[in-house]
Protein backbone atom coordinates (compact mmCIF):
# COMPACT_ATOMS: atom_id res chain seq x y z
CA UNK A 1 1.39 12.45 7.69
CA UNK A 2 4.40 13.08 10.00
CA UNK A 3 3.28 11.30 13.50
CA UNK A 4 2.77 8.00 14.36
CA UNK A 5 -0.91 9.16 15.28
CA UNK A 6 -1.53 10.14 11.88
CA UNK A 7 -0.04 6.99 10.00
CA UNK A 8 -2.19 4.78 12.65
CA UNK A 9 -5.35 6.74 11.78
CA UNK A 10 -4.58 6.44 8.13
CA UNK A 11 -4.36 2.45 8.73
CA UNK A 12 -7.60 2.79 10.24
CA UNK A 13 -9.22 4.72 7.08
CA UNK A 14 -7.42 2.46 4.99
CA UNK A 15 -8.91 -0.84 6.69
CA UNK A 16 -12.21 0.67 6.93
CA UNK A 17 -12.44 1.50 3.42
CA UNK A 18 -13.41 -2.12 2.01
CA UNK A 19 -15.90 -2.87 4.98
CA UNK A 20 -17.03 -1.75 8.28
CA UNK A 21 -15.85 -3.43 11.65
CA UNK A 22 -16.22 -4.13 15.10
CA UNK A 23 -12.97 -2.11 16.92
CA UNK A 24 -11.85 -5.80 17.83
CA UNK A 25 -11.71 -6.89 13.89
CA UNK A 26 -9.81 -3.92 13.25
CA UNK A 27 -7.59 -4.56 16.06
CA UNK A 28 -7.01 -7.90 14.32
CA UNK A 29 -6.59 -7.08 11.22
CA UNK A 30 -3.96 -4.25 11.82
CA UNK A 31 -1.55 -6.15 13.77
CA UNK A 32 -1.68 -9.33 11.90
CA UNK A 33 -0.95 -6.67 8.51
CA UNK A 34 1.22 -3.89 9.56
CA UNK A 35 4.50 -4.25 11.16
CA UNK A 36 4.51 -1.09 12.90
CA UNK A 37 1.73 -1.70 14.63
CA UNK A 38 2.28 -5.59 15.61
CA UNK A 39 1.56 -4.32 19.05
CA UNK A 40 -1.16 -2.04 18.63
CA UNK A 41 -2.78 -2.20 22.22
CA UNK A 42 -6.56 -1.11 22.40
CA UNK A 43 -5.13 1.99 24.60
CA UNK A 44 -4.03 3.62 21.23
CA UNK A 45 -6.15 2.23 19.06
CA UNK A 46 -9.72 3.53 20.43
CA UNK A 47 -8.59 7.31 21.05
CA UNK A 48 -7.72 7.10 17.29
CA UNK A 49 -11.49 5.97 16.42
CA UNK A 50 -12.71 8.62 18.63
CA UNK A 51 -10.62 11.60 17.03
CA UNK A 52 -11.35 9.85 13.87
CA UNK A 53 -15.38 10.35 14.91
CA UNK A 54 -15.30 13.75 16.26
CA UNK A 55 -13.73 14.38 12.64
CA UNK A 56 -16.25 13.55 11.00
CA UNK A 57 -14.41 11.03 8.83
CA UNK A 58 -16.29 7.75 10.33
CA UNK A 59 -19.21 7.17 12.26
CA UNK A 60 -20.23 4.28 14.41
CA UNK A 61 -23.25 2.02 14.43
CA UNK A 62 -24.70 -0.78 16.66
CA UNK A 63 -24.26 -4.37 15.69
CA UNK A 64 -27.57 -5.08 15.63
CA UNK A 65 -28.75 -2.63 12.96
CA UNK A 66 -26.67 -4.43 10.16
CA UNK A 67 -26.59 -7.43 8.75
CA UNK A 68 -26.13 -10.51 10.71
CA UNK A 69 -22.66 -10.96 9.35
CA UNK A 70 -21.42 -8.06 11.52
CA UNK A 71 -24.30 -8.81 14.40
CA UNK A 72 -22.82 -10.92 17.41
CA UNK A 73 -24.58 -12.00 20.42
CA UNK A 74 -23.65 -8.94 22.29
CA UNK A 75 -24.63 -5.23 20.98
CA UNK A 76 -20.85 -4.30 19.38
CA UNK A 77 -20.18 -0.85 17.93
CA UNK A 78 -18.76 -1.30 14.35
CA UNK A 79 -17.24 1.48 12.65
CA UNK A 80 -17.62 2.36 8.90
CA UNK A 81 -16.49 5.34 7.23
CA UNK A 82 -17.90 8.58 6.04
CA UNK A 83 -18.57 10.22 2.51
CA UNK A 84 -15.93 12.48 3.84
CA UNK A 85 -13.41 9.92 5.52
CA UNK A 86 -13.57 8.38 1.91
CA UNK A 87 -12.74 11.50 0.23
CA UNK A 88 -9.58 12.07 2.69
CA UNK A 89 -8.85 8.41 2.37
CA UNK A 90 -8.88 8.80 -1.51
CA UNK A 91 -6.83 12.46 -0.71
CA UNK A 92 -4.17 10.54 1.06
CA UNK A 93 -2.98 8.17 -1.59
CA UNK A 94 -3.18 9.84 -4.48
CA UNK A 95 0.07 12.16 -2.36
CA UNK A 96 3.54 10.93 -2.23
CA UNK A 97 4.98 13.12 -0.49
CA UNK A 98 9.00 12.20 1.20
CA UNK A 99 6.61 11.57 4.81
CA UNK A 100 5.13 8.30 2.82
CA UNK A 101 8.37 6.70 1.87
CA UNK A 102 9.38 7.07 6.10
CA UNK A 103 9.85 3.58 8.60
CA UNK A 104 6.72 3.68 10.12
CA UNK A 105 4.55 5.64 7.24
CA UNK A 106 5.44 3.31 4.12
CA UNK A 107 4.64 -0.04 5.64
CA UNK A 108 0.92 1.28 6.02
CA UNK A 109 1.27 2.69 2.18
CA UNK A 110 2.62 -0.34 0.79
CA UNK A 111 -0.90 -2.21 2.40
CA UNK A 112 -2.79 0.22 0.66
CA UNK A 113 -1.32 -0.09 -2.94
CA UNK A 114 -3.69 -2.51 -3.97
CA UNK A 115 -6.33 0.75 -3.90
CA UNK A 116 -3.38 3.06 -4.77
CA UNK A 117 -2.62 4.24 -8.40
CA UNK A 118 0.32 3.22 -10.45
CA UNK A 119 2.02 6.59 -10.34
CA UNK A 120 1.55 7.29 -6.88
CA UNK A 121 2.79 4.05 -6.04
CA UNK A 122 6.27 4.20 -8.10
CA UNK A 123 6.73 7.43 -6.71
CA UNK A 124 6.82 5.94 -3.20
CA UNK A 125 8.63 2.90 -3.85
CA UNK A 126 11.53 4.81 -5.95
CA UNK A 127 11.36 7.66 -2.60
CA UNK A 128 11.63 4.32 -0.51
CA UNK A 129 14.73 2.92 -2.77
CA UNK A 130 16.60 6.50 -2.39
CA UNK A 131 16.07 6.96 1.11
CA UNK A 132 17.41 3.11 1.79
CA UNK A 133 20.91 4.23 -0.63
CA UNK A 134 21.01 7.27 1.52
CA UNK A 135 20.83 5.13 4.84
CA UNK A 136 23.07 2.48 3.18
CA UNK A 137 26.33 4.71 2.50
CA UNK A 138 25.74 6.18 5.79
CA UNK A 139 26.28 2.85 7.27
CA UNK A 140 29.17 1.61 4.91
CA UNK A 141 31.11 4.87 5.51
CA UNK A 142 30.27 5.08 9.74
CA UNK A 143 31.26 0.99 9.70
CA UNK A 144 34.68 1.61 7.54
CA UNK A 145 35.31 5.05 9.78
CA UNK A 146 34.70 2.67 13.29
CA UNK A 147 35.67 -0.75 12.39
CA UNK A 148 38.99 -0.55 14.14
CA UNK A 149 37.18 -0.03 16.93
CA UNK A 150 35.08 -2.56 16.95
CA UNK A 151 34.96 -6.00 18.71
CA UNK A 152 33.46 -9.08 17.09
CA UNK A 153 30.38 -9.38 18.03
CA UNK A 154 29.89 -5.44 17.21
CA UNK A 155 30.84 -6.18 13.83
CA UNK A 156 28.66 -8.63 13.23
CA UNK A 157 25.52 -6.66 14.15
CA UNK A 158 27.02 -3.93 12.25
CA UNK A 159 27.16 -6.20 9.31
CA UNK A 160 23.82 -7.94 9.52
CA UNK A 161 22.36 -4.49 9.63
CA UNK A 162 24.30 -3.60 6.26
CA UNK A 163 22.60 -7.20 4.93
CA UNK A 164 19.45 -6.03 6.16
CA UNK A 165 19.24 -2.48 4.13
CA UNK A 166 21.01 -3.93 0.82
CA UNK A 167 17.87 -7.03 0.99
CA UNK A 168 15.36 -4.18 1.36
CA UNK A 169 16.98 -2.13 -1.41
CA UNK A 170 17.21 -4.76 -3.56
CA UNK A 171 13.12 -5.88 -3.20
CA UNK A 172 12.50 -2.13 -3.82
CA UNK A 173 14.75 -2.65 -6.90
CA UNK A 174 12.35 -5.44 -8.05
CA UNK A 175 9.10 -3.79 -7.01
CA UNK A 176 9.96 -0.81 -9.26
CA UNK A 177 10.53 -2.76 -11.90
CA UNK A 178 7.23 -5.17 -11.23
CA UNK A 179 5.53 -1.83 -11.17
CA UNK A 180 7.27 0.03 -14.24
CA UNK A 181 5.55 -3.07 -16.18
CA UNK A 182 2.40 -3.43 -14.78
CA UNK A 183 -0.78 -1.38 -14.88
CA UNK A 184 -2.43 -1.56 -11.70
CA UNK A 185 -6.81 -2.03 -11.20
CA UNK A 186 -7.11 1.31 -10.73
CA UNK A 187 -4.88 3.03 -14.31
CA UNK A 188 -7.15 4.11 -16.73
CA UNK A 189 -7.31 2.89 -19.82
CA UNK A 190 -7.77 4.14 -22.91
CA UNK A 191 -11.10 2.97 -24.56
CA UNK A 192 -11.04 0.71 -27.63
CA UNK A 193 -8.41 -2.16 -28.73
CA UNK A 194 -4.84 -1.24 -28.06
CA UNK A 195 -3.35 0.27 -30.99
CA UNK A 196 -0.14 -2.10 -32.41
CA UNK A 197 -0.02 -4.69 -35.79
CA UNK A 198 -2.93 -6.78 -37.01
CA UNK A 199 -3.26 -10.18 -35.58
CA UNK A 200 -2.22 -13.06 -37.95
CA UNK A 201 -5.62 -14.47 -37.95
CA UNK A 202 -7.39 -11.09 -37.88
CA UNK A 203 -7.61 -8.56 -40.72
CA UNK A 204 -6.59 -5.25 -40.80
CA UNK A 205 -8.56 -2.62 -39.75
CA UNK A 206 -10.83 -0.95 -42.21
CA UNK A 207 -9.99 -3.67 -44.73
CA UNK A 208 -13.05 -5.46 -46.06
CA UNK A 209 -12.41 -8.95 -45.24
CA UNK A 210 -12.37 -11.93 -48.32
CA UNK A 211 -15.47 -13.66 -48.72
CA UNK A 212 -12.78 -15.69 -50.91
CA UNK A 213 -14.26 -19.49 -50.34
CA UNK A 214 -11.54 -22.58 -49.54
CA UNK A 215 -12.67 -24.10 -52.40
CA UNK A 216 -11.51 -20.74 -55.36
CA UNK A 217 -8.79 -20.44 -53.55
CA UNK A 218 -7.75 -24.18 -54.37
């Protein structure tokens, strides 16, 4: 995933996966969501969906075949995805490769964690965090080598885009820890209780418990 095309057609897989939609819902939905694509203009979105169908990895459908919910007053084409457009969907983020932790790429990744196991996702959000140090002491050291140079006003820009890279390191920072704690929908668990000491008010496993009444023990 190394083009804009491809992160765009993974938003559309993505979106697609929890329910099919008219190309104008999807429209919707990915530019009130994603960031990169706040200006996603129906002149890149539909020559994704068709390279998307030619793939194989959704198909299209009219309105009118499915249920009214979906059905509008004029015939619509809504677009669901395929058995195999779930499988590459479910291919996709289970990776975490250094392309999903890029500008454009991990914004659509980070919308997708919620169906996204915990591994995968710490893997991308600690890729994230080093990329954002890397780009951080390029910027301190290119601002210390040029500040001489600069004027006022340059600084300033230079310095609210140092302030911009230190906030986003820091909510990685607190993500990563979020996520080192919590087990996500998707983690398996191991069947059974969890293992650990005996409740106060419970007795210990493969104890026989007292059939001790109130009253003997008085």
């Amino acid at each position: 995933m190394s083009t804009r095309a491809d992160v765009l057609e993974l938003a559309i897989l993505g979106q697609l996966g929890s329910v099919p939609m008219h190309g104008y819902e999807l429209r919707r939905r990915l530019s009130a969501q994603l960031g990169a694509f706040r200006t996603l203009s129906y002149g890149s979105l539909y020559p994704a969906l068709r390279r998307l169908t030619e793939a194989g990895l959704i198909t299209q459908a009219n309105g009118d075949t499915l249920p009214h919910a979906l059905a509008g007053r004029r015939a619509r084409i809504v677009y669901r995805l395929t058995d195999a457009g779930r499988e590459r969907l479910a291919r996709t983020l289970a990776t975490a490769e250094p392309a999903a932790w890029d500008d454009e790429a991990f914004d659509v990744r980070f919308t997708l964690f919620g169906v996204t196991d915990a591994r995968t996702r710490l893997r991308i959000l600690e890729g994230r965090r080093a990329r954002m140090l890397e780009r951080l002491a390029m910027l301190r050291e290119s601002t210390q080598r040029a500040r001489e140079r600069m004027d006022s006003y340059t600084a300033e820009l230079v310095r609210h885009g140092l302030e911009q890279v230190e906030r986003e390191v820091e909510w990685l920072e607190n993500l990563i820890d979020t996520e080192r704690g919590t087990p996500g929908a998707l983690d398996l668990r191991p069947p059974g209780p969890a293992a650990g000491p005996p409740s106060p008010d419970r007795p210990d496993e493969g104890a026989a418990p007292s059939t001790t009444s109130s009253k003997e023990q008085e």
